[in-house]
Protein backbone atom coordinates (compact mmCIF):
# COMPACT_ATOMS: atom_id res chain seq x y z
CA UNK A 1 114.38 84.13 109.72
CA UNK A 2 116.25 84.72 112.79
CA UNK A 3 112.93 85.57 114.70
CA UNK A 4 111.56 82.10 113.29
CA UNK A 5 114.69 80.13 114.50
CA UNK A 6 114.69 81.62 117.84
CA UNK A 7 110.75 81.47 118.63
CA UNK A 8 110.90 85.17 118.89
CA UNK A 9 107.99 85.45 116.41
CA UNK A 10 105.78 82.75 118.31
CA UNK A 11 106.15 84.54 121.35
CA UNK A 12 105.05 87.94 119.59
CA UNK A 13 102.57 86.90 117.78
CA UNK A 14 101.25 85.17 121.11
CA UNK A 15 100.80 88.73 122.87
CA UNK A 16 98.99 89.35 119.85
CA UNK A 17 100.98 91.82 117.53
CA UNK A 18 100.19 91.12 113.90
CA UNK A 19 102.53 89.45 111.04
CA UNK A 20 101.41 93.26 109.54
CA UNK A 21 102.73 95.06 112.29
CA UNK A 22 106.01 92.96 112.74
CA UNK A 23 107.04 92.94 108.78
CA UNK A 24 106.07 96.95 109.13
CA UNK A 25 108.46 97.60 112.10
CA UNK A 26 111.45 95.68 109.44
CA UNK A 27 110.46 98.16 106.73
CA UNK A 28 110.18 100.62 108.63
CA UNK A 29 113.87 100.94 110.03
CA UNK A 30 115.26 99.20 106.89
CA UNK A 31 114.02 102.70 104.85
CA UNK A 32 115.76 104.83 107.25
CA UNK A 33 118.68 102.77 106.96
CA UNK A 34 118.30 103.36 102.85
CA UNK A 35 117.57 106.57 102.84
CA UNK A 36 120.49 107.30 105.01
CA UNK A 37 122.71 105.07 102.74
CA UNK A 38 121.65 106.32 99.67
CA UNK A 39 122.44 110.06 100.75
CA UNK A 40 125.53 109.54 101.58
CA UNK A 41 126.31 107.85 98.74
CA UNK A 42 124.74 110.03 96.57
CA UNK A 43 127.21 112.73 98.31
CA UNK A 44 130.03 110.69 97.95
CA UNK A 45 129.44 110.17 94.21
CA UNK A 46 128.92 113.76 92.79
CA UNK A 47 130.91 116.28 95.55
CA UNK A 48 134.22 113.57 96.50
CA UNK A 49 134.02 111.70 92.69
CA UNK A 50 132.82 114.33 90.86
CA UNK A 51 130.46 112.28 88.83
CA UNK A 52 128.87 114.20 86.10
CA UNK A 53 124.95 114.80 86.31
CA UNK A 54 123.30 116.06 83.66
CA UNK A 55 119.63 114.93 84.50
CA UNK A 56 117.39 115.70 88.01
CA UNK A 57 119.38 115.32 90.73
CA UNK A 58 115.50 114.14 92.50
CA UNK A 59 114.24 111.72 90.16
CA UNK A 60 117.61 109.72 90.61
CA UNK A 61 117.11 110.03 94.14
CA UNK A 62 113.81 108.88 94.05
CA UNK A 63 114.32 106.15 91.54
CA UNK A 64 117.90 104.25 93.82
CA UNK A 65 114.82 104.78 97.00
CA UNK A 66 112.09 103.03 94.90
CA UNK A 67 114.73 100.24 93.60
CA UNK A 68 115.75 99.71 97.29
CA UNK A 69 112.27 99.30 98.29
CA UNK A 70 112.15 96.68 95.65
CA UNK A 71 114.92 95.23 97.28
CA UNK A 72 113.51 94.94 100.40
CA UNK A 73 109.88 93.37 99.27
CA UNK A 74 112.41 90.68 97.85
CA UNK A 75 114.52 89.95 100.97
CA UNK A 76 111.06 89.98 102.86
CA UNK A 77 109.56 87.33 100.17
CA UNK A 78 112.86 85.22 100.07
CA UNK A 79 112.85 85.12 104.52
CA UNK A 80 109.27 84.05 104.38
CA UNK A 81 109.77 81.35 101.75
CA UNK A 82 113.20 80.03 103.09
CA UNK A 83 113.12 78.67 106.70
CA UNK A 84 116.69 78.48 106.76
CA UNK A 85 119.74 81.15 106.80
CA UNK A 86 121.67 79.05 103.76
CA UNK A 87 118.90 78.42 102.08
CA UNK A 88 118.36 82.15 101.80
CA UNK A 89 121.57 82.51 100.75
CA UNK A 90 121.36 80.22 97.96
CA UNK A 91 118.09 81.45 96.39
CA UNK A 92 119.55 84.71 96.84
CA UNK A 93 122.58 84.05 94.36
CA UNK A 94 120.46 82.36 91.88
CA UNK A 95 118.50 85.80 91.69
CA UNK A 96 121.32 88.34 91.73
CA UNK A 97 123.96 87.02 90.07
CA UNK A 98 122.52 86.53 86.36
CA UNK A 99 121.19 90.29 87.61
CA UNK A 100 124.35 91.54 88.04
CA UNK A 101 125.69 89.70 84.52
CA UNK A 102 122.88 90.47 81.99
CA UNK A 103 122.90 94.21 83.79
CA UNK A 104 125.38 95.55 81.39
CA UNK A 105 127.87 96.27 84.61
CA UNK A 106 130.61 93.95 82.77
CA UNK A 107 129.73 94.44 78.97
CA UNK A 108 127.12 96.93 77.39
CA UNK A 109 123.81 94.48 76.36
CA UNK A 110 124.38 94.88 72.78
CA UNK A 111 127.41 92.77 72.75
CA UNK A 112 125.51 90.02 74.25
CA UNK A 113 123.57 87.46 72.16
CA UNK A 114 119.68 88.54 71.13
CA UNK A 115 118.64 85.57 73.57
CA UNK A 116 120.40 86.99 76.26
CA UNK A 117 120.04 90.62 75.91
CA UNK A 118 116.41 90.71 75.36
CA UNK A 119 116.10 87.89 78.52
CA UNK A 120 118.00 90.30 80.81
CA UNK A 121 115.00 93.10 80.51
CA UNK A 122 112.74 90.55 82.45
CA UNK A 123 115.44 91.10 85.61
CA UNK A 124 114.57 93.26 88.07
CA UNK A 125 117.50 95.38 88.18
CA UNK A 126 118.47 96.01 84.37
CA UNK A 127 115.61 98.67 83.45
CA UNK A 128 116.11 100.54 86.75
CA UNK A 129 119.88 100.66 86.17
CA UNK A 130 119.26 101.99 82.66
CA UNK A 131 116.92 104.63 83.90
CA UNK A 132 119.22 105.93 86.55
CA UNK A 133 122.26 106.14 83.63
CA UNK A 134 119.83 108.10 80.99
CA UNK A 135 118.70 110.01 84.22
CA UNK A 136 122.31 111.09 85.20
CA UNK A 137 124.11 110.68 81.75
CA UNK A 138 121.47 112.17 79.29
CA UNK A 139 119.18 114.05 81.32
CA UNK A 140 116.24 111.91 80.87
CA UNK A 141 112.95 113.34 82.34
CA UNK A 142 109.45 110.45 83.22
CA UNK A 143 108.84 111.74 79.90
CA UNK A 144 111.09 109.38 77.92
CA UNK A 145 109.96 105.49 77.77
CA UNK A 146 113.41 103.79 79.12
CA UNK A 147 113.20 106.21 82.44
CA UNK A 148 108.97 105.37 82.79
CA UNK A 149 109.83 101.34 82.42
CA UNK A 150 112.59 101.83 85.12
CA UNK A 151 110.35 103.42 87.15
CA UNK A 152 107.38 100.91 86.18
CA UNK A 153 109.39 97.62 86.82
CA UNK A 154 110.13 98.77 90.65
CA UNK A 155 106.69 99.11 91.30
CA UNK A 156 105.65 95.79 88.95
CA UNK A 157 108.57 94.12 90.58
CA UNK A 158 107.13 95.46 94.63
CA UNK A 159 103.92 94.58 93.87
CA UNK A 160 104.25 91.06 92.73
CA UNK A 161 106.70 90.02 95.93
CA UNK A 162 104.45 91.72 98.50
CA UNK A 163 101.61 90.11 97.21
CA UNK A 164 103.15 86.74 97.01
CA UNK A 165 104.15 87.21 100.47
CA UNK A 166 100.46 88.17 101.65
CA UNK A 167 99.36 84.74 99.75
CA UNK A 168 102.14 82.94 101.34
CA UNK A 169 101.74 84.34 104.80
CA UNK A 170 98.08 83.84 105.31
């Protein structure tokens, strides 16, 4: 968005570097920048908190890298829909925040009603954050169906914003 507002991105695209190449040069540096977060958290959270971990200390790993990716294919689709900084904003906190309710973060999903509990596993971030517990909590393997649908709904979830963003953006 800020390229847009600026004219940066007419006067790239005018030298003749590709929407491809430009929305590969974000990704790029944004997975450094989550890889690099997500290590040190990951540090943080079992040597300074002492966090127990029963499951693979790698498939967690891999799973908090896949979610972020996720992430990022959203904040890609929501810039390229929303020509404005507030308006970003807004659509933003209509997706997260029933996220962060119906995730279980506040209450465990079987004290919610059947409506809302069984609406909150079409969210983006409830099967992933389930996976990661039974990963770390009950050392789940991929072989167990709640760890396979976390890992299934980041790629579902990837896959459907990048290629809304490819119909959007030609």
């Amino acid at each position: 968005m800020y390229e847009r507002k600026r004219g940066i991105f007419k006067r790239i695209t005018t030298v003749g570097v590709l929407q491809f190449e430009i929305v590969l040069s974000h990704f790029s540096i944004l997975l450094f920048l989550l890889l690099a977060q997500t290590t040190i958290s990951f540090i943080v959270m079992f040597y300074f908190f002492n966090v127990p971990q029963v499951g693979s200390f790698l498939l967690a790993y891999t799973l908090v890298i896949i979610y972020g990716i996720s992430a990022f294919c959203a904040g890609i689709l929501i810039g390229t829909i929303c020509h404005r900084k507030h308006h970003a904003i807004l659509v933003l906190l209509a997706v997260s925040f029933p996220t962060v309710i119906l995730s279980g973060i506040f209450s465990p999903l079987e004290g919610f009603p059947w409506h809302l509990r069984y609406t909150g596993y079409v969210y983006p971030g409830i099967l992933p954050g389930l996976a990661l517990r039974n990963i770390l909590l009950r050392g789940w393997g991929l072989n167990h169906l709640w760890v396979w649908l976390g890992f299934v709904s980041c790629f579902a979830t990837s896959s459907l914003y990048l290629i809304i963003f490819m119909l959007l953006s030609i």
